[in-house]
Protein backbone atom coordinates (compact mmCIF):
# COMPACT_ATOMS: atom_id res chain seq x y z
CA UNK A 1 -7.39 -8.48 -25.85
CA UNK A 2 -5.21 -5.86 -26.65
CA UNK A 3 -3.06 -4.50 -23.32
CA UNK A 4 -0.91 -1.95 -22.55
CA UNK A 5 1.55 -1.30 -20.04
CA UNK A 6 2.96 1.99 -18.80
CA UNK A 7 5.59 0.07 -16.33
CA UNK A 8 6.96 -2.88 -17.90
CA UNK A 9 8.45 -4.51 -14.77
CA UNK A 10 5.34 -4.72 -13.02
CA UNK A 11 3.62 -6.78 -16.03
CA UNK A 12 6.80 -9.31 -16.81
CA UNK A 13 4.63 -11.92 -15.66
CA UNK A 14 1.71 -11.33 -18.08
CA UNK A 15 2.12 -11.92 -21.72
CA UNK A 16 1.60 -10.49 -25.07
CA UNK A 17 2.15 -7.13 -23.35
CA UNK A 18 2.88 -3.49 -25.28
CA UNK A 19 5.24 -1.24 -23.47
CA UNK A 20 5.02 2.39 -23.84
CA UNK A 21 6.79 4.85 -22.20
CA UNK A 22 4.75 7.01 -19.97
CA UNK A 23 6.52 10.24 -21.67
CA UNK A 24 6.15 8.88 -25.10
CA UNK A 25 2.35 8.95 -24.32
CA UNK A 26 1.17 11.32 -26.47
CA UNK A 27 2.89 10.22 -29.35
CA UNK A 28 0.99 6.93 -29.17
CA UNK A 29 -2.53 8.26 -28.34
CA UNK A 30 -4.58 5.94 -31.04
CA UNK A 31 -3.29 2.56 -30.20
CA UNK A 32 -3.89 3.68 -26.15
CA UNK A 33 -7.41 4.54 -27.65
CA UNK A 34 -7.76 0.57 -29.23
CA UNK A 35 -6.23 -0.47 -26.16
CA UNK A 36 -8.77 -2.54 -23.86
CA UNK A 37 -6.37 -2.12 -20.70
CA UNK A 38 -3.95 0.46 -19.47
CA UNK A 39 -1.43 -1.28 -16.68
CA UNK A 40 0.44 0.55 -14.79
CA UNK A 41 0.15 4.28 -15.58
CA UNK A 42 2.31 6.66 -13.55
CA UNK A 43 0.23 9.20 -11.60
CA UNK A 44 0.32 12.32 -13.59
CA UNK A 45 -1.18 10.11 -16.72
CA UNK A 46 -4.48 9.05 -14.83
CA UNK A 47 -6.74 11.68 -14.91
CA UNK A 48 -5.96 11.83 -18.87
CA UNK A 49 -6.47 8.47 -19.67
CA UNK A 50 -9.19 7.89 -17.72
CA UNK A 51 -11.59 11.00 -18.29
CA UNK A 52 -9.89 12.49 -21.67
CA UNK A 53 -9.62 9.12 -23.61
CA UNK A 54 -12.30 7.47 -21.32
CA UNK A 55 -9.74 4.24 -21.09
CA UNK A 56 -10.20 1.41 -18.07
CA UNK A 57 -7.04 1.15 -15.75
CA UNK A 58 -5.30 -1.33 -13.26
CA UNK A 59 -4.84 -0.31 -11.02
CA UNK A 60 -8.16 0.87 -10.30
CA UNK A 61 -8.64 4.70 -10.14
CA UNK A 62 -9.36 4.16 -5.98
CA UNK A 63 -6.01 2.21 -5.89
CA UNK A 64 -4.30 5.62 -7.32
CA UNK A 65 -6.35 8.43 -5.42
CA UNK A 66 -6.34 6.84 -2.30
CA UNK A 67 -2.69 5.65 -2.45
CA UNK A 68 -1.65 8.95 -3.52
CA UNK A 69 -0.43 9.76 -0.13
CA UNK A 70 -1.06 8.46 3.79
CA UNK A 71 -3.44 11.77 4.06
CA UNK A 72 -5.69 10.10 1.75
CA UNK A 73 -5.99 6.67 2.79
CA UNK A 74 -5.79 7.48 6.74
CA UNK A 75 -9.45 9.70 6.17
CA UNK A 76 -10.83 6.89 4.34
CA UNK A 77 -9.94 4.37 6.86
CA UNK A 78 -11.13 6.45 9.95
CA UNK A 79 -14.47 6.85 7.43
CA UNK A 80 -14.55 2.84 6.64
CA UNK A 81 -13.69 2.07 10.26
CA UNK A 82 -12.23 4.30 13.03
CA UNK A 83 -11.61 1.17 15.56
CA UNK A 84 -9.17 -0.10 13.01
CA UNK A 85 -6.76 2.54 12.61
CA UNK A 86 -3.99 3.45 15.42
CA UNK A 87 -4.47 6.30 17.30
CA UNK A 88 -3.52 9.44 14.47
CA UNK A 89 -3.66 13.54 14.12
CA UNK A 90 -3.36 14.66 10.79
CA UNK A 91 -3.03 18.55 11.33
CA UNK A 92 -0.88 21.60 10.05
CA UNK A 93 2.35 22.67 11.81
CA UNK A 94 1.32 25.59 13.62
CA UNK A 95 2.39 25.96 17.39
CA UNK A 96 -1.57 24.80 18.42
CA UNK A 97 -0.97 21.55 16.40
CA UNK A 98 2.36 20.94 18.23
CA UNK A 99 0.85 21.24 21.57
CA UNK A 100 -1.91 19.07 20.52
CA UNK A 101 0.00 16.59 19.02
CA UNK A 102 2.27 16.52 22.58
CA UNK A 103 -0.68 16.64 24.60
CA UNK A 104 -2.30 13.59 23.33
CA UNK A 105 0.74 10.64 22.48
CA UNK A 106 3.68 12.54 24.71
CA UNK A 107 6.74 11.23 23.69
CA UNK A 108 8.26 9.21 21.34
CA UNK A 109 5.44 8.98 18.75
CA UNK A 110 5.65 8.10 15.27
CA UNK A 111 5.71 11.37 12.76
CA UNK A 112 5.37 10.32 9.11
CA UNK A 113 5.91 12.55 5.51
CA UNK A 114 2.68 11.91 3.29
CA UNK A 115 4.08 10.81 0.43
CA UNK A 116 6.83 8.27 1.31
CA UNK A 117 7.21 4.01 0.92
CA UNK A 118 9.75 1.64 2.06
CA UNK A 119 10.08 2.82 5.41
CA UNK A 120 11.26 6.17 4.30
CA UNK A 121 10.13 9.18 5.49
CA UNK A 122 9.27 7.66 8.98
CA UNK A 123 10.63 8.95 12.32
CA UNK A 124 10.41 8.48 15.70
CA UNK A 125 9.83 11.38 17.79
CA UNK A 126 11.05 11.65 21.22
CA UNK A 127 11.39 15.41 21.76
CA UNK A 128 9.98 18.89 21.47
CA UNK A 129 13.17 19.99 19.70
CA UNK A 130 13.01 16.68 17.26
CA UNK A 131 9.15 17.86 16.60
CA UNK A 132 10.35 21.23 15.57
CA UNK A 133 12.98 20.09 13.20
CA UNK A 134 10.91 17.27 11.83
CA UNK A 135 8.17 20.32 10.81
CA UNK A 136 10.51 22.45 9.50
CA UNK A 137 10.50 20.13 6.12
CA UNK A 138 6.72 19.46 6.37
CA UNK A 139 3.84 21.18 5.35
CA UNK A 140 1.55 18.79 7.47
CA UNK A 141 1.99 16.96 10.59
CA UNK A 142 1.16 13.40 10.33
CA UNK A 143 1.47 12.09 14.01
CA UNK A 144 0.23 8.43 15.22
CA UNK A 145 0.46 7.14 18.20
CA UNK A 146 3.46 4.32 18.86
CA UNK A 147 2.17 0.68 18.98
CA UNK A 148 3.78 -1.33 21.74
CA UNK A 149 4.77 -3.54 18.93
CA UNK A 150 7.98 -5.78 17.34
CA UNK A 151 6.50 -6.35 13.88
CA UNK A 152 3.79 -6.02 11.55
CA UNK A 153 2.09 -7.54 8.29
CA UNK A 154 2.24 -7.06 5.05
CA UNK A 155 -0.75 -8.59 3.13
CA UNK A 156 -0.81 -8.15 -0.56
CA UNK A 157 -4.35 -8.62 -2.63
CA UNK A 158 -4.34 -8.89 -6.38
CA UNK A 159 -7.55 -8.29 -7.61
CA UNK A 160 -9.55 -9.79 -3.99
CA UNK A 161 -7.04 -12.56 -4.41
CA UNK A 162 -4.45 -12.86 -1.15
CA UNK A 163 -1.32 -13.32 -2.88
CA UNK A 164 0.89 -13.35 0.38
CA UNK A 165 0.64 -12.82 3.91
CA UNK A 166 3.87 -12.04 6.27
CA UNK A 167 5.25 -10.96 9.32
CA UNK A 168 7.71 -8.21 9.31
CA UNK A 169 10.01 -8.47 12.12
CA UNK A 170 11.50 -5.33 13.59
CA UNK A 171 15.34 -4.69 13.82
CA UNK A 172 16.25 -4.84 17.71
CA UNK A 173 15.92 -1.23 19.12
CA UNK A 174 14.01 -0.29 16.02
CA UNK A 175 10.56 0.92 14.83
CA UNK A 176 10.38 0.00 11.42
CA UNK A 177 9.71 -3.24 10.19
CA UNK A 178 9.76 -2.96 6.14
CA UNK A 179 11.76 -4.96 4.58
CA UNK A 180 14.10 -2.45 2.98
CA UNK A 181 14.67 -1.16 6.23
CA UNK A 182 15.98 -4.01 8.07
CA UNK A 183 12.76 -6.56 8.73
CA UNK A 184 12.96 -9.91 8.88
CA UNK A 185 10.46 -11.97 6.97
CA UNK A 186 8.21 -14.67 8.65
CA UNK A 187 5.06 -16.79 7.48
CA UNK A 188 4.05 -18.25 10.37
CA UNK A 189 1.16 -18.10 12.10
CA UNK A 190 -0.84 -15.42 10.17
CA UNK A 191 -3.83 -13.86 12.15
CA UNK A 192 -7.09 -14.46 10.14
CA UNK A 193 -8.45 -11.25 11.60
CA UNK A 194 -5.48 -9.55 9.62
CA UNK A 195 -6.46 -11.09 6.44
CA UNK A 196 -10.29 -10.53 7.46
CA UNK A 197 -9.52 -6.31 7.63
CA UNK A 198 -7.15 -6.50 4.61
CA UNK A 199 -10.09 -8.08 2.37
CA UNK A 200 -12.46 -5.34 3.48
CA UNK A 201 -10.32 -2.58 3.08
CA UNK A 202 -9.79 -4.07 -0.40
CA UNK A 203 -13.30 -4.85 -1.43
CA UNK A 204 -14.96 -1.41 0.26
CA UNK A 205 -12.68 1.13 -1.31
CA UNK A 206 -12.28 -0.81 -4.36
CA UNK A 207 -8.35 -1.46 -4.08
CA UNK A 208 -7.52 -3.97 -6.44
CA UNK A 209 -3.05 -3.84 -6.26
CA UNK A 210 -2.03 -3.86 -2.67
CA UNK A 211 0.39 -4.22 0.02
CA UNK A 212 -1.55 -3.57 3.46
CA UNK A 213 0.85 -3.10 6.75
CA UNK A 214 -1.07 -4.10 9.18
CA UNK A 215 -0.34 -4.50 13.14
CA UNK A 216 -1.46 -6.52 15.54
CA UNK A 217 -2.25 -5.83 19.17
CA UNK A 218 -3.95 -7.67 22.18
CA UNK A 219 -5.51 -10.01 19.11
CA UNK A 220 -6.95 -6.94 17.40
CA UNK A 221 -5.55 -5.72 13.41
CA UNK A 222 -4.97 -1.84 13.10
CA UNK A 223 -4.05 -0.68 9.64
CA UNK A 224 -1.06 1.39 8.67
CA UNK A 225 -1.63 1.97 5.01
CA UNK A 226 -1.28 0.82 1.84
CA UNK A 227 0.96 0.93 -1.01
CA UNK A 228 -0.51 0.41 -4.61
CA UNK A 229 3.19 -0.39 -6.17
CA UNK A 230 4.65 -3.01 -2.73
CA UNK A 231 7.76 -4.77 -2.89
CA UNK A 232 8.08 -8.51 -3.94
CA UNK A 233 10.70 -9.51 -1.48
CA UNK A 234 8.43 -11.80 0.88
CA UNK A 235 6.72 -13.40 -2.18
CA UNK A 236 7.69 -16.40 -4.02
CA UNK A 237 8.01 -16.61 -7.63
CA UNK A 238 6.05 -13.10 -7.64
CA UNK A 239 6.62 -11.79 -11.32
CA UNK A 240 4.75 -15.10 -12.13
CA UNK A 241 1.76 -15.18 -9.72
CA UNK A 242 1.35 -11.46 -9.68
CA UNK A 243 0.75 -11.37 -13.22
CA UNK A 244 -1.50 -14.63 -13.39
CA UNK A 245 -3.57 -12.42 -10.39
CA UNK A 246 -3.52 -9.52 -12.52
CA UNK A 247 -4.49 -11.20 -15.91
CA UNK A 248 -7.55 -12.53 -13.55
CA UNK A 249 -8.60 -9.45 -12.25
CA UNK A 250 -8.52 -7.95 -16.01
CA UNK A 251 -11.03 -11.44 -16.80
CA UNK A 252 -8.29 -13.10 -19.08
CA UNK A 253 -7.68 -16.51 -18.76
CA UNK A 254 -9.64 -19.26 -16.46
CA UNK A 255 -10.27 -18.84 -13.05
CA UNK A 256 -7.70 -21.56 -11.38
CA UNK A 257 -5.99 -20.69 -8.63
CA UNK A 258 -2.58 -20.72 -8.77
CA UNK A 259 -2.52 -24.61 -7.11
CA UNK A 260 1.37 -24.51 -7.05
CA UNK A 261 2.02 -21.27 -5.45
CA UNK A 262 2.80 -19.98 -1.77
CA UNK A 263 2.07 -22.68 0.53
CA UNK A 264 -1.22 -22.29 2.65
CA UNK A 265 -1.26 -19.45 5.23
CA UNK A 266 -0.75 -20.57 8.61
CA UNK A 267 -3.62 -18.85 10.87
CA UNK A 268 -4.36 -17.98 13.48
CA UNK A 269 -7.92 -17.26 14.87
């Protein structure tokens, strides 16, 4: 099976791999065309590949127009299922949407950009003035309500397959718990209701590369997002279990399960 990648650090754990540039695509457009599987394009390539050359993808198309930004995958979600997802205005930045915003979570609340990962592009807002400087840069107000909360999870599904599960621990006097930002990682004691809304998210909107955040309150799982490209920093060995999920997914290769991975999840009912 002939595969190529567009992103050759997110395939080092599959081999026999071709790497193309994503800029050098067009100089390369009849071995794409004999290609069975494009990995990893970058976003502006999709629409190309998929409906001018008519090529199959991984991540899957859903993976890449609903991760595209938080706008996208929050309106799905509240579609999917509304009692999963935190309290959350998505509205323009006119004076109206400020009151109602104010109205509804008072203050602090969490404000987020629509297009941002690793924590970035999150803020906690905890006055009218902080509002009005946080809109000045944004075109649309993303407002959710803050979760009495000192971590999340991040779940990560390759192809329906869990490939980790992990508590993110926030800094003290913080409200972000990513990794890159300061979070602790933990394994312990994984809520199975967690995993439950991660695998349904996945297997409804036909997400197939994933990194839910997910919270946990009062026993009950509320979805953040997802990110189609997540970090690897809570997962063992990942270049090598990643890819063996991936090479799955695409139907290559036998169907064991990775016996000498991550340990078994610890749940919790």
């Amino acid at each position: 099976m002939k595969l190529i990648t567009f992103d050759v650090f997110r395939t080092l754990g599959i081999p026999g791999v071709r790497y193309i540039k994503p800029e050098r695509m067009y100089d390369h457009l009849e071995e794409i065309r004999q290609a069975d599987w494009l990995l990893f394009p970058e976003y502006w390539q999709v629409n190309s590949l998929v409906y001018g050359l008519g090529k199959r993808i991984f991540p899957s198309l859903a993976s890449y127009h609903l991760g595209h930004n938080k706008v996208e995958q929050t309106r799905a979600f509240l579609a999917l299922c509304p009692e999963h997802v935190p309290p959350t205005e998505i509205l323009g930045t006119s004076r109206a949407s400020l009151d109602r915003v104010e109205a509804r979570f008072g203050y602090p609340f969490i404000a987020k950009r629509i297009k941002s990962a690793m924590g970035e592009g999150v803020s906690l807002i905890a006055s009218r003035d902080a509002l009005l400087e946080h809109v000045t840069a944004e075109t649309v107000l993303y407002a959710q309500q803050r979760l009495p909360i000192d971590r999340d999870l991040r779940i990560v599904l390759v192809g329906g397959e869990v490939i980790a599960a992990y508590w993110r621990l926030t800094p003290l006097d913080g409200y972000r718990a990513n990794v890159s930002q300061g979070g602790r990682v933990c394994h312990a004691a994984i809520p199975e209701a967690a995993i439950a809304l991660a695998r349904r998210l996945a297997r409804a909107l036909d997400i197939d590369h994933a990194g839910f955040d997910i919270a946990m309150l009062d026993g009950h799982p509320y979805v953040f997002e997802f990110n189609r490209l997540f970090g690897n920093q809570g997962i063992r060995d990942s270049s090598r279990r990643i890819g063996a999920a991936i090479q799955r997914a695409l139907g290559l290769g036998d169907d064991d399960r990775d016996p000498d991975g991550e340990p078994p999840l610890q749940l919790t009912a």
